[in-house]
PDB file of N, CA and C in Angstrom:
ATOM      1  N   UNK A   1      -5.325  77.236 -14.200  1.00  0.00           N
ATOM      2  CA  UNK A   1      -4.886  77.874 -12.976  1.00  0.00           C
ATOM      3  C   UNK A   1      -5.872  77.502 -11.857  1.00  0.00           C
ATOM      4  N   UNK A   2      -5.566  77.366 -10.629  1.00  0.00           N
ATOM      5  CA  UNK A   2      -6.119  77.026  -9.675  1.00  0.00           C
ATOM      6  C   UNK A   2      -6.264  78.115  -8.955  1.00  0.00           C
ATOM      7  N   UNK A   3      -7.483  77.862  -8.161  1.00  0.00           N
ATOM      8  CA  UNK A   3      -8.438  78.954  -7.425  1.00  0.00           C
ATOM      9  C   UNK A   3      -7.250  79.157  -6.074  1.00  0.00           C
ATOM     10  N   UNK A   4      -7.354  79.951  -5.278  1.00  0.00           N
ATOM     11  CA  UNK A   4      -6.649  80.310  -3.850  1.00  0.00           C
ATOM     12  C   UNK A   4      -6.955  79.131  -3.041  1.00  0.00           C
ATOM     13  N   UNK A   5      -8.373  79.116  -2.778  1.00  0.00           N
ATOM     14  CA  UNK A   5      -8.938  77.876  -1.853  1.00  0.00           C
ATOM     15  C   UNK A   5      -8.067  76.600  -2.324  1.00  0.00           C
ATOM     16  N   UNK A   6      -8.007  75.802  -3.588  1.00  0.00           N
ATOM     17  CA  UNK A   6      -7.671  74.897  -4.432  1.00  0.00           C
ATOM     18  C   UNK A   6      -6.192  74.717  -3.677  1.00  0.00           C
ATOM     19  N   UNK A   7      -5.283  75.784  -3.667  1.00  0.00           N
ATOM     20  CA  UNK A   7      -3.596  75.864  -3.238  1.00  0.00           C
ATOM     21  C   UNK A   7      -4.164  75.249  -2.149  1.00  0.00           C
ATOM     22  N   UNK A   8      -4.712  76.282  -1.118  1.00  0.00           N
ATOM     23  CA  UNK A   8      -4.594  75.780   0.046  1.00  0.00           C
ATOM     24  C   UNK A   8      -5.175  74.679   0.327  1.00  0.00           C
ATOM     25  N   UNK A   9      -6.075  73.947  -0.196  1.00  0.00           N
ATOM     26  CA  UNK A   9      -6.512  72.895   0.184  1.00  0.00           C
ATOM     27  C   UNK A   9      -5.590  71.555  -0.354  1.00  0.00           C
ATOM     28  N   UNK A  10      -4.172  71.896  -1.611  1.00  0.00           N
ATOM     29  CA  UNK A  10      -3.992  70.716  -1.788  1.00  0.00           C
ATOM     30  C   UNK A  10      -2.490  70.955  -1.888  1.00  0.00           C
ATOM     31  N   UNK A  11      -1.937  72.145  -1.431  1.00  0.00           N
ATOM     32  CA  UNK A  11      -0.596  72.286  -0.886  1.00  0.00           C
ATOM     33  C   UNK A  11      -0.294  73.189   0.484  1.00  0.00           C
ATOM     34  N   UNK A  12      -1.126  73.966   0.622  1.00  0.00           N
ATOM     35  CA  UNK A  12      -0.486  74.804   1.851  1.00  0.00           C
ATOM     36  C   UNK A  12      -0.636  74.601   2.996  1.00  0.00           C
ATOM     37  N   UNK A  13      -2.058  73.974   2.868  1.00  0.00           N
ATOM     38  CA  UNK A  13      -2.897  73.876   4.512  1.00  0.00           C
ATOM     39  C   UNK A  13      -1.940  72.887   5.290  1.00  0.00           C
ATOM     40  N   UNK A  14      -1.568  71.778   4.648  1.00  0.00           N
ATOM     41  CA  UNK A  14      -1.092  70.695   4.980  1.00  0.00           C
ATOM     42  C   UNK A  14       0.678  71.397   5.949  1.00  0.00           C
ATOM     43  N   UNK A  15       1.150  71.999   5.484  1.00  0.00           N
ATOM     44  CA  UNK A  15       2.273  72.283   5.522  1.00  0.00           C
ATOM     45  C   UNK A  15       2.282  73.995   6.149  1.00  0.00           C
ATOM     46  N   UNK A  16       1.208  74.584   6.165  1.00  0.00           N
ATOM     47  CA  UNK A  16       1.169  75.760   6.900  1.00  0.00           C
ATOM     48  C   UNK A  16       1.632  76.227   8.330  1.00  0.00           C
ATOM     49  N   UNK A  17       1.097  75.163   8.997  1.00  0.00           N
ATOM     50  CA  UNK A  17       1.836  75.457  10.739  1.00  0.00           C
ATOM     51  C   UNK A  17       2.931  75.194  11.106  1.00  0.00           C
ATOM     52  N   UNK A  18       4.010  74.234   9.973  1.00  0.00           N
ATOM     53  CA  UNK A  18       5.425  73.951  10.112  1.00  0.00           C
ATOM     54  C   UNK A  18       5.703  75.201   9.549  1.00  0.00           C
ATOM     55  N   UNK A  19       5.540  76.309   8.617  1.00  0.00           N
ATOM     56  CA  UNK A  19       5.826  76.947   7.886  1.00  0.00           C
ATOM     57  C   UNK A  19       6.405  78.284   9.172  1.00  0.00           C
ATOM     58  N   UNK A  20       5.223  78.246   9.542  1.00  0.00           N
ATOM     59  CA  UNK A  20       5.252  79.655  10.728  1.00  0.00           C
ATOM     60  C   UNK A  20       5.732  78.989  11.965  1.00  0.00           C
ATOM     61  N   UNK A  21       6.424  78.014  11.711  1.00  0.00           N
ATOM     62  CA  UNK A  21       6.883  77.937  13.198  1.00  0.00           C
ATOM     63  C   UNK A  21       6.330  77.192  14.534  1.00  0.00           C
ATOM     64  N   UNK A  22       6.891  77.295  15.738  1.00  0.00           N
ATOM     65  CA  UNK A  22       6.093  76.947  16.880  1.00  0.00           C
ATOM     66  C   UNK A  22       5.236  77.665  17.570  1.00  0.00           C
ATOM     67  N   UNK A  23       3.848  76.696  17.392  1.00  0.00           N
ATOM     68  CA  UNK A  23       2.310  77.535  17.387  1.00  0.00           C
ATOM     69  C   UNK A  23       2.375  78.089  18.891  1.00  0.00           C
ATOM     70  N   UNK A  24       2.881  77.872  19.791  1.00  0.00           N
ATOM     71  CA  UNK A  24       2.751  78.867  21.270  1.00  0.00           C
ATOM     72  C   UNK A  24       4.211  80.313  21.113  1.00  0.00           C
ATOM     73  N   UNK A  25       5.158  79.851  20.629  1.00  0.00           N
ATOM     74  CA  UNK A  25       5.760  80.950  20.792  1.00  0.00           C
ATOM     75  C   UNK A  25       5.187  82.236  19.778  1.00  0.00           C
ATOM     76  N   UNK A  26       4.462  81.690  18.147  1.00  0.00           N
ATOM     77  CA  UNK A  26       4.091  82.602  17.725  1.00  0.00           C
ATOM     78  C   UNK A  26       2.338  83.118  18.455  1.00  0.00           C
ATOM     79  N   UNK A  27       1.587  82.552  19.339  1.00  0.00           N
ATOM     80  CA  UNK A  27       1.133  83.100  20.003  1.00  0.00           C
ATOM     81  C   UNK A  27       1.448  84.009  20.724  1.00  0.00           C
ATOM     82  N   UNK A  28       2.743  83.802  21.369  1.00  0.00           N
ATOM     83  CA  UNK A  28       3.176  84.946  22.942  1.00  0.00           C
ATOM     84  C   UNK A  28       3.176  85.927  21.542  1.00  0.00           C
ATOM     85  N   UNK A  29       4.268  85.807  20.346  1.00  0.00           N
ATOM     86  CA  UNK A  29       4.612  87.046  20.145  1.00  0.00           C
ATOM     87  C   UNK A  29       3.107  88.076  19.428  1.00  0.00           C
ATOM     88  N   UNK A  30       1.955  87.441  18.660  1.00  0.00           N
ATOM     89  CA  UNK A  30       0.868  87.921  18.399  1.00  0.00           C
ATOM     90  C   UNK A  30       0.517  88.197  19.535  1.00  0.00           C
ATOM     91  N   UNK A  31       0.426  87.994  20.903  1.00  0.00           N
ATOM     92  CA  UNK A  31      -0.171  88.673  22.196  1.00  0.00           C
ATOM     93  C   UNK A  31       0.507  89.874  22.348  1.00  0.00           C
ATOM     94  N   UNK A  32       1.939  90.058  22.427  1.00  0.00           N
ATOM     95  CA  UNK A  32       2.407  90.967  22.609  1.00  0.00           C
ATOM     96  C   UNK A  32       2.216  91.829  21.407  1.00  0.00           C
ATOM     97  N   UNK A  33       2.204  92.006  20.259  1.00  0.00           N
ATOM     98  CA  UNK A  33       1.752  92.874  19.799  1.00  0.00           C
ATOM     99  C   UNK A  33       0.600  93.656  19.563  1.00  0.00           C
ATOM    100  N   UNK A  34      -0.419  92.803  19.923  1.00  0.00           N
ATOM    101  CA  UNK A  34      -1.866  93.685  20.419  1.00  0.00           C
ATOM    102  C   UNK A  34      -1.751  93.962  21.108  1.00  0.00           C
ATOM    103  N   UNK A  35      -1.116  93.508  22.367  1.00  0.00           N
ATOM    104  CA  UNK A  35      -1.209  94.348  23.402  1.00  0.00           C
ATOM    105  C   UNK A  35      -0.209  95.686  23.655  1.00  0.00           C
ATOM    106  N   UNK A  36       0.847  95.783  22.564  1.00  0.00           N
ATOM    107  CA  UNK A  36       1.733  96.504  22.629  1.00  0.00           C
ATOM    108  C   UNK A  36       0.572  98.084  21.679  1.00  0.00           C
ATOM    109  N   UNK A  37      -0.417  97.424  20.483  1.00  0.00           N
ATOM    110  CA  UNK A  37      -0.993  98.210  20.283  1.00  0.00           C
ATOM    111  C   UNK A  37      -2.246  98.873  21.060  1.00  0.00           C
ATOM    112  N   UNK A  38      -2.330  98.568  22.140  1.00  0.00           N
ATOM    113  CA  UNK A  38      -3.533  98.782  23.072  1.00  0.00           C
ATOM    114  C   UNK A  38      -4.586  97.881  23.041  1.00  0.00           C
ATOM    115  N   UNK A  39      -4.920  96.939  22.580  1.00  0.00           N
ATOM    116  CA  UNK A  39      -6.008  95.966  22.678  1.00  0.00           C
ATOM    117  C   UNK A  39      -5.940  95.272  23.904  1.00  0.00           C
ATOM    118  N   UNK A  40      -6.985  95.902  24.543  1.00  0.00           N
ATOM    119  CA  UNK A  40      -7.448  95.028  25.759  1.00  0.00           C
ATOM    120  C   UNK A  40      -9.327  94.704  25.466  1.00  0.00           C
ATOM    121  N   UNK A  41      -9.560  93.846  26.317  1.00  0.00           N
ATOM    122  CA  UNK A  41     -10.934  93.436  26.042  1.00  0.00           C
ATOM    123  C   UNK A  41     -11.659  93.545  27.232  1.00  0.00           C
ATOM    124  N   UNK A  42     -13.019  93.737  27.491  1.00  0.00           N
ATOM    125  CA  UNK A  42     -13.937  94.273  28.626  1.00  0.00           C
ATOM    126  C   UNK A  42     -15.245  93.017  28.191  1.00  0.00           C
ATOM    127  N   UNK A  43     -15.298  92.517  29.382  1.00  0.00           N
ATOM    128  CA  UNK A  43     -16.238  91.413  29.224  1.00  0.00           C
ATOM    129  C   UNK A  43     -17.009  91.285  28.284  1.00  0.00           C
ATOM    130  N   UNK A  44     -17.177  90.309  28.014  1.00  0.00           N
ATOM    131  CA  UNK A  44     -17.847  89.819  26.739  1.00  0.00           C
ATOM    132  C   UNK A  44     -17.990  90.056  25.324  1.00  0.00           C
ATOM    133  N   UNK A  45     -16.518  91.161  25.455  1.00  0.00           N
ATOM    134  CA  UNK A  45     -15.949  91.751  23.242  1.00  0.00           C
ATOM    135  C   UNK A  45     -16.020  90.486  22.824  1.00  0.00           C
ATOM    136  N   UNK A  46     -15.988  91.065  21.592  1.00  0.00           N
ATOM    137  CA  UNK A  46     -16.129  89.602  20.770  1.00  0.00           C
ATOM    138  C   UNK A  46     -15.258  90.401  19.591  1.00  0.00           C
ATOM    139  N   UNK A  47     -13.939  89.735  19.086  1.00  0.00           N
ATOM    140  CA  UNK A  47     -13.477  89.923  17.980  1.00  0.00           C
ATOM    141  C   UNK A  47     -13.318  88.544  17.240  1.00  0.00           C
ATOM    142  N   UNK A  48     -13.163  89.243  15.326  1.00  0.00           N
ATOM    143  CA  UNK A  48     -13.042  88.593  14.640  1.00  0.00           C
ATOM    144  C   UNK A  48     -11.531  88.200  13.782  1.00  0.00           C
ATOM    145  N   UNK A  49     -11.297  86.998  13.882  1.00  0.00           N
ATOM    146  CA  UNK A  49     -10.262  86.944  13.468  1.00  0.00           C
ATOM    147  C   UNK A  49     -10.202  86.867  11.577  1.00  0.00           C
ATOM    148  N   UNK A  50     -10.170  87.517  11.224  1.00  0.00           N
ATOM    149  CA  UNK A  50     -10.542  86.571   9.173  1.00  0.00           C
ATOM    150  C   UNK A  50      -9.108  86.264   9.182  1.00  0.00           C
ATOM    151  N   UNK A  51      -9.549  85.001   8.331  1.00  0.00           N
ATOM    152  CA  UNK A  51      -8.498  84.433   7.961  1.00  0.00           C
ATOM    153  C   UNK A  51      -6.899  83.910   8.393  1.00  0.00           C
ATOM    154  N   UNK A  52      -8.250  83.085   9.953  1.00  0.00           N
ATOM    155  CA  UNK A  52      -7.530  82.797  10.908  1.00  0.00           C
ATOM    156  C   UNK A  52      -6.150  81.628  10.844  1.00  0.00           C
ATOM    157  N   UNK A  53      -6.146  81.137   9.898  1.00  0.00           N
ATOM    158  CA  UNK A  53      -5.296  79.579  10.126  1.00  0.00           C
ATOM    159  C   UNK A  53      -5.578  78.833  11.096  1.00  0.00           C
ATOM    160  N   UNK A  54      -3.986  78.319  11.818  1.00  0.00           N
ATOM    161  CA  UNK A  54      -4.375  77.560  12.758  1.00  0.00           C
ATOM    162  C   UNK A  54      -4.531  78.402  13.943  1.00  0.00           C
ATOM    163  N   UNK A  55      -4.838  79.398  13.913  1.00  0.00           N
ATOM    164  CA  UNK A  55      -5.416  80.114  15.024  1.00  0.00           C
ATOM    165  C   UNK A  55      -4.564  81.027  15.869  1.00  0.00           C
ATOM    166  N   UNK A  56      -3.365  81.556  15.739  1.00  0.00           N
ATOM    167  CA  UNK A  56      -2.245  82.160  16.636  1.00  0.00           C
ATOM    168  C   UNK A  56      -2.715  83.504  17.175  1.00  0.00           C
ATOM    169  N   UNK A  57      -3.541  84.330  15.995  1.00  0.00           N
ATOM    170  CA  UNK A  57      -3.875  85.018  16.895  1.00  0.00           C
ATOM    171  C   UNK A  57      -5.414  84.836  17.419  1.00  0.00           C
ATOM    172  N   UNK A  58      -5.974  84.251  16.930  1.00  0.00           N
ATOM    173  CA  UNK A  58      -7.404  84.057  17.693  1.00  0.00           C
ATOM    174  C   UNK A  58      -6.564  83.889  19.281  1.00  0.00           C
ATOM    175  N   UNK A  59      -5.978  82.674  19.779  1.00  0.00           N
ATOM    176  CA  UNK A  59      -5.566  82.738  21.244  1.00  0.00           C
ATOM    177  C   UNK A  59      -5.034  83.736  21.557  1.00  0.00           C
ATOM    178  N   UNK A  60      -4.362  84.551  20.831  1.00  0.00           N
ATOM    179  CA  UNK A  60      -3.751  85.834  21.627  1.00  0.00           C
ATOM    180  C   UNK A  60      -4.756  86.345  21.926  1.00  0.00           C
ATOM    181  N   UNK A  61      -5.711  86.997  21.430  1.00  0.00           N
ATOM    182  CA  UNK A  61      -6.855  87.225  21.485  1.00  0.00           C
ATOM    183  C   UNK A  61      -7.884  87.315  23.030  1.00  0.00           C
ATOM    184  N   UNK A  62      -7.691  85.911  22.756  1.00  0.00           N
ATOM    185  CA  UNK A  62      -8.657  85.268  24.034  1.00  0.00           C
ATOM    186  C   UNK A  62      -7.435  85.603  25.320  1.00  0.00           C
ATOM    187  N   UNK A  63      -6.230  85.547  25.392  1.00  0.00           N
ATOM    188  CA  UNK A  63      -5.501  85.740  26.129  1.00  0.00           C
ATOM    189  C   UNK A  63      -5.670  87.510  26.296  1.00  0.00           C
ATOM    190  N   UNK A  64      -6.170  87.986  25.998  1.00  0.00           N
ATOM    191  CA  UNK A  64      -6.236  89.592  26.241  1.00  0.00           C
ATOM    192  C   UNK A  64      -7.571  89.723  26.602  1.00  0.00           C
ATOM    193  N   UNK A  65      -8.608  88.430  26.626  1.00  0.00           N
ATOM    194  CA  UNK A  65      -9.866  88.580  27.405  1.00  0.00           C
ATOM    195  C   UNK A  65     -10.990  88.475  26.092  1.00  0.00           C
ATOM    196  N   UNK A  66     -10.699  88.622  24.755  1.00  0.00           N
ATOM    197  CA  UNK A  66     -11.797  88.676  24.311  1.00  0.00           C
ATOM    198  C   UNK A  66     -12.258  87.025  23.551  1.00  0.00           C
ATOM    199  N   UNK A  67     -13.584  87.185  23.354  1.00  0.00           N
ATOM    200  CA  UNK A  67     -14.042  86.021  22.701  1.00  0.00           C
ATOM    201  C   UNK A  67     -14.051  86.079  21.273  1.00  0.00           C
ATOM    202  N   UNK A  68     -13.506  85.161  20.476  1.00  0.00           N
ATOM    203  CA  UNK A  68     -13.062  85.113  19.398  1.00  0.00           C
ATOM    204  C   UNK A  68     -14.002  84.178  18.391  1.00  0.00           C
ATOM    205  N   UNK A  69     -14.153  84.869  17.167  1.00  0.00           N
ATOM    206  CA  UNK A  69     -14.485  84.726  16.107  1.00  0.00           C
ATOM    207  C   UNK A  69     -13.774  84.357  14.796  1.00  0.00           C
ATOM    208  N   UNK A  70     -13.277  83.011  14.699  1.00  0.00           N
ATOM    209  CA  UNK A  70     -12.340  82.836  13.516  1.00  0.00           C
ATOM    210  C   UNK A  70     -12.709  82.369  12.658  1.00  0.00           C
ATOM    211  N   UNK A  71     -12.461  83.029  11.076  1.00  0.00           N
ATOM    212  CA  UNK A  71     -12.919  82.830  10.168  1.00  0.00           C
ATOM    213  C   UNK A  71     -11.882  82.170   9.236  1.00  0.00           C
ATOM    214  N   UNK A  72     -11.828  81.264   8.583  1.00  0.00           N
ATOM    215  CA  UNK A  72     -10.911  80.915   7.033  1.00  0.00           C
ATOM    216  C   UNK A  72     -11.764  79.986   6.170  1.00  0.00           C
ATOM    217  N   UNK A  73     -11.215  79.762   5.487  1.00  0.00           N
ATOM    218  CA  UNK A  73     -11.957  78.711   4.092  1.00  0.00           C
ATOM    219  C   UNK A  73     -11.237  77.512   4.387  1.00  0.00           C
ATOM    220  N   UNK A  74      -9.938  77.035   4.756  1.00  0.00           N
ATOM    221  CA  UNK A  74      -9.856  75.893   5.066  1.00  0.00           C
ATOM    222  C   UNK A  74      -9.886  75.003   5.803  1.00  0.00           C
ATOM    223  N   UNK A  75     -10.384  73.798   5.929  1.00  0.00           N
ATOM    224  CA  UNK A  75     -11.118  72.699   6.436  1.00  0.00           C
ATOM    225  C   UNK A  75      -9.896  72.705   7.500  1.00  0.00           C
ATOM    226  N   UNK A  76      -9.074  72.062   6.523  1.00  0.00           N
ATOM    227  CA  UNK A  76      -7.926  71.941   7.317  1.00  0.00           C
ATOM    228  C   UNK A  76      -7.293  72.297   8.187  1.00  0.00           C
ATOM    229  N   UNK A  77      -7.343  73.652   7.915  1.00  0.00           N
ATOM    230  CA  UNK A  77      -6.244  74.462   9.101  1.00  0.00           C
ATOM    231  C   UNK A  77      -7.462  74.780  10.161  1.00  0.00           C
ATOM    232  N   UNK A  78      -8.620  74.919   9.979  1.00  0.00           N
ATOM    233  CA  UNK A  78      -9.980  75.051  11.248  1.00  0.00           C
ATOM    234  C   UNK A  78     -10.343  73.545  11.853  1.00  0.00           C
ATOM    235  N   UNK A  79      -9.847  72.768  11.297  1.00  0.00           N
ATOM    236  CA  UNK A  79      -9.838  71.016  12.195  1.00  0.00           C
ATOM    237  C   UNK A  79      -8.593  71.132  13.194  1.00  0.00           C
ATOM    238  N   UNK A  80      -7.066  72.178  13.112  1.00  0.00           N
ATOM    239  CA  UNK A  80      -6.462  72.202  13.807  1.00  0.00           C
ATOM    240  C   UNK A  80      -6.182  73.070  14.837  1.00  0.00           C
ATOM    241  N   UNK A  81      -6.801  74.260  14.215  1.00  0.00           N
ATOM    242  CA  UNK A  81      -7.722  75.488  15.535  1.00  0.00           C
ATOM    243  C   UNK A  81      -8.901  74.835  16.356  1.00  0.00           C
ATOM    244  N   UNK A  82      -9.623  74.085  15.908  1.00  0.00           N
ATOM    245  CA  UNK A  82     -10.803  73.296  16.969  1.00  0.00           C
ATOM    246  C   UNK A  82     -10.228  72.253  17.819  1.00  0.00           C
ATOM    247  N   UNK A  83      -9.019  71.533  17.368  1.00  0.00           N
ATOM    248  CA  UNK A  83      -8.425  70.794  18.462  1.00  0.00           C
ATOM    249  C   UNK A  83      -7.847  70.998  19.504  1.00  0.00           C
ATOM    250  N   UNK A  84      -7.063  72.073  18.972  1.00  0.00           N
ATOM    251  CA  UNK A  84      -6.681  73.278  20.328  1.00  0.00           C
ATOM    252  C   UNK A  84      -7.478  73.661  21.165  1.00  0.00           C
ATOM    253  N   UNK A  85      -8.633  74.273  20.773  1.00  0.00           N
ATOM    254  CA  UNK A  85      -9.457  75.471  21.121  1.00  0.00           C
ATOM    255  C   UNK A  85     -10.375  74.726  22.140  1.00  0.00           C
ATOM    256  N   UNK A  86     -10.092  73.391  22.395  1.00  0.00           N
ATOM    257  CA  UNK A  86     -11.344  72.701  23.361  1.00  0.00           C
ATOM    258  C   UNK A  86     -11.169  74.113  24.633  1.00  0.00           C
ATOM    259  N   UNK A  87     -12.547  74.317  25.064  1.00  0.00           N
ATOM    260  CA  UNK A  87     -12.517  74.819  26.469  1.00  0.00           C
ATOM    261  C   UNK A  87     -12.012  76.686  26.174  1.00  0.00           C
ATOM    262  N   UNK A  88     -11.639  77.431  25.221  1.00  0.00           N
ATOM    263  CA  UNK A  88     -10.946  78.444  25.088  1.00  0.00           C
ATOM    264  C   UNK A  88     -12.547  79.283  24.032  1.00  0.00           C
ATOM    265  N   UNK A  89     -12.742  80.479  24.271  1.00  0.00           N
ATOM    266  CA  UNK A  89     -13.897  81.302  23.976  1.00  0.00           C
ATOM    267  C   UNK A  89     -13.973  81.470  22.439  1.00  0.00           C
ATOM    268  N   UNK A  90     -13.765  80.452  21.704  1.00  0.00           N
ATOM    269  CA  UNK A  90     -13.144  80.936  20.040  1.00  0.00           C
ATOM    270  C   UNK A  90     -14.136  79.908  19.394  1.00  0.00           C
ATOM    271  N   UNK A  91     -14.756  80.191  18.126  1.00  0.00           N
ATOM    272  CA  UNK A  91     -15.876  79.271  17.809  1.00  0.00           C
ATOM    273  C   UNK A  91     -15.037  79.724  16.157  1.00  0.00           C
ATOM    274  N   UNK A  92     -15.150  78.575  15.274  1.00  0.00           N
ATOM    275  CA  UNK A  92     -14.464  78.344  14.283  1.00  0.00           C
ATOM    276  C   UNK A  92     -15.569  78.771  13.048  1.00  0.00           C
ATOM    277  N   UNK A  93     -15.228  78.930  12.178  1.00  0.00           N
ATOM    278  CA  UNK A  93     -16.465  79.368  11.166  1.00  0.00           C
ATOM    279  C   UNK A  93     -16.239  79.398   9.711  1.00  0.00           C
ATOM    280  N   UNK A  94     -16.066  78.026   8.692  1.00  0.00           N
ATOM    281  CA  UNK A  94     -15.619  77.613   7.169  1.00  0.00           C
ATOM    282  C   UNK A  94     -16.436  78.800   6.422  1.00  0.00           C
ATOM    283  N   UNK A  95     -15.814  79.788   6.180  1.00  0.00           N
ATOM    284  CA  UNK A  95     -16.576  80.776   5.277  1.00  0.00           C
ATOM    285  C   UNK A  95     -14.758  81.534   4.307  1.00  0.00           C
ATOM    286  N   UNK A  96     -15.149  81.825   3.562  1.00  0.00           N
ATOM    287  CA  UNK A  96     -14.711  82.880   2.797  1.00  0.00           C
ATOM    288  C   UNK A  96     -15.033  84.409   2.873  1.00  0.00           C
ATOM    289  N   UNK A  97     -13.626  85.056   2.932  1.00  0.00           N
ATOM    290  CA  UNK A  97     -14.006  86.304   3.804  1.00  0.00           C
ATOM    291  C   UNK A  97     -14.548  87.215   2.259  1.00  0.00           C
ATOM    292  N   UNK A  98     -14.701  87.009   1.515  1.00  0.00           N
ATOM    293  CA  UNK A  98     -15.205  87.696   0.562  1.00  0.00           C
ATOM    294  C   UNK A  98     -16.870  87.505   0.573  1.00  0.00           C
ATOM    295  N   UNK A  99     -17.313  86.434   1.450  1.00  0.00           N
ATOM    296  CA  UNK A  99     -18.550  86.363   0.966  1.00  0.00           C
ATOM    297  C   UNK A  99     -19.394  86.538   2.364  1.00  0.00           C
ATOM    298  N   UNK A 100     -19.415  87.916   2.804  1.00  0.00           N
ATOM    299  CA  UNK A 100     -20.039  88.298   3.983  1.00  0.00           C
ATOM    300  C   UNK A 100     -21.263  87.856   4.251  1.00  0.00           C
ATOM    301  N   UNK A 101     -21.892  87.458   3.372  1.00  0.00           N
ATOM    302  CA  UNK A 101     -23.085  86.615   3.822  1.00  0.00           C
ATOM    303  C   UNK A 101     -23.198  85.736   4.480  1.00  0.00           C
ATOM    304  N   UNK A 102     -22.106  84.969   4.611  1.00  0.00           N
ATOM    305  CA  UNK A 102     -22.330  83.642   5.100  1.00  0.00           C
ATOM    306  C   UNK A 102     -21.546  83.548   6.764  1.00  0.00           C
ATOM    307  N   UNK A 103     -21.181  85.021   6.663  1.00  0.00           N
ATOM    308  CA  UNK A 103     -20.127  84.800   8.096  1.00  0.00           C
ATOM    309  C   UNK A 103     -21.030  85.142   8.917  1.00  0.00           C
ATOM    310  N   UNK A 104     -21.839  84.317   9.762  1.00  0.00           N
ATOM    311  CA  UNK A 104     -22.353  85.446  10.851  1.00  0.00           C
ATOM    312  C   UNK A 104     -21.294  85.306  12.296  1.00  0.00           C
ATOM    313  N   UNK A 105     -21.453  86.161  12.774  1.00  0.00           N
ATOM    314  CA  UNK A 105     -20.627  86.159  14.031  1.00  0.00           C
ATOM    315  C   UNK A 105     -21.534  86.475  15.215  1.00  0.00           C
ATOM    316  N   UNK A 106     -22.769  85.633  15.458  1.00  0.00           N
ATOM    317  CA  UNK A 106     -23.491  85.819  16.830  1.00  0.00           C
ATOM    318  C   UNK A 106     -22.671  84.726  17.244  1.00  0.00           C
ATOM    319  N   UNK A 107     -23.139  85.101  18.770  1.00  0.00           N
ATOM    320  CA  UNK A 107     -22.471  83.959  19.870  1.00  0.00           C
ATOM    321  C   UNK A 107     -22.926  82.638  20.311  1.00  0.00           C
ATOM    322  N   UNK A 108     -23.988  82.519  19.196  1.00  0.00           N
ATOM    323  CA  UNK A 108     -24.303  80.721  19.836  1.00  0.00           C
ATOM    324  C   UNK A 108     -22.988  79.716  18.623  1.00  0.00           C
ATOM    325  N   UNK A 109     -23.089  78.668  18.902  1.00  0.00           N
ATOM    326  CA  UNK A 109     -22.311  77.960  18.962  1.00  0.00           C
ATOM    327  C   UNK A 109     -23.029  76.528  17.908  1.00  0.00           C
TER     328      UNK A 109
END
């Protein structure tokens, strides 16, 4: 049997962002639902996204003002959140959310 990471690294990642669709409309609709739950951001929040993918809601995110913290284990799907993300407040971070040690979330870069 293969590990979680293992799937995603040698069937899902590849095929994940066709899966969910078109990556700006499922942005608007992740914006609108934080913001439908009250999330607004006040200079310089910093939230974390775990187990971000290719990033849909990290940009909603940043679109509600805050600076974003995205976390996943695959290479893959965080090579296609960093291509996006040129210029946008979101810093990418290859960790596993089980292993809190390794995530730090300060703001250097």
């Amino acid at each position: 049997m293969s590990s979680v990471k293992d799937h995603y690294d040698t069937i899902l990642a590849a095929n994940y962002s066709w899966m969910v669709g078109d990556f700006d409309s499922k942005v608007e609709e992740q914006r609108a639902l934080l913001e439908d739950l009250g999330l607004e951001a006040t200079g310089g929040t910093v939230a974390v996204d775990l187990g971000c993918g290719p990033g849909s809601q990290s940009f909603a995110l940043t679109a509600l003002g805050y600076e974003v913290v995205s976390i996943d284990s695959s290479q893959t799907l965080l090579a296609e959140l960093n291509e996006r993300s040129k210029g946008q407040p979101i810093r990418a971070v290859e960790a596993n959310i089980l292993d809190s040690h390794r995530m730090c979330v300060s703001r250097s870069t």
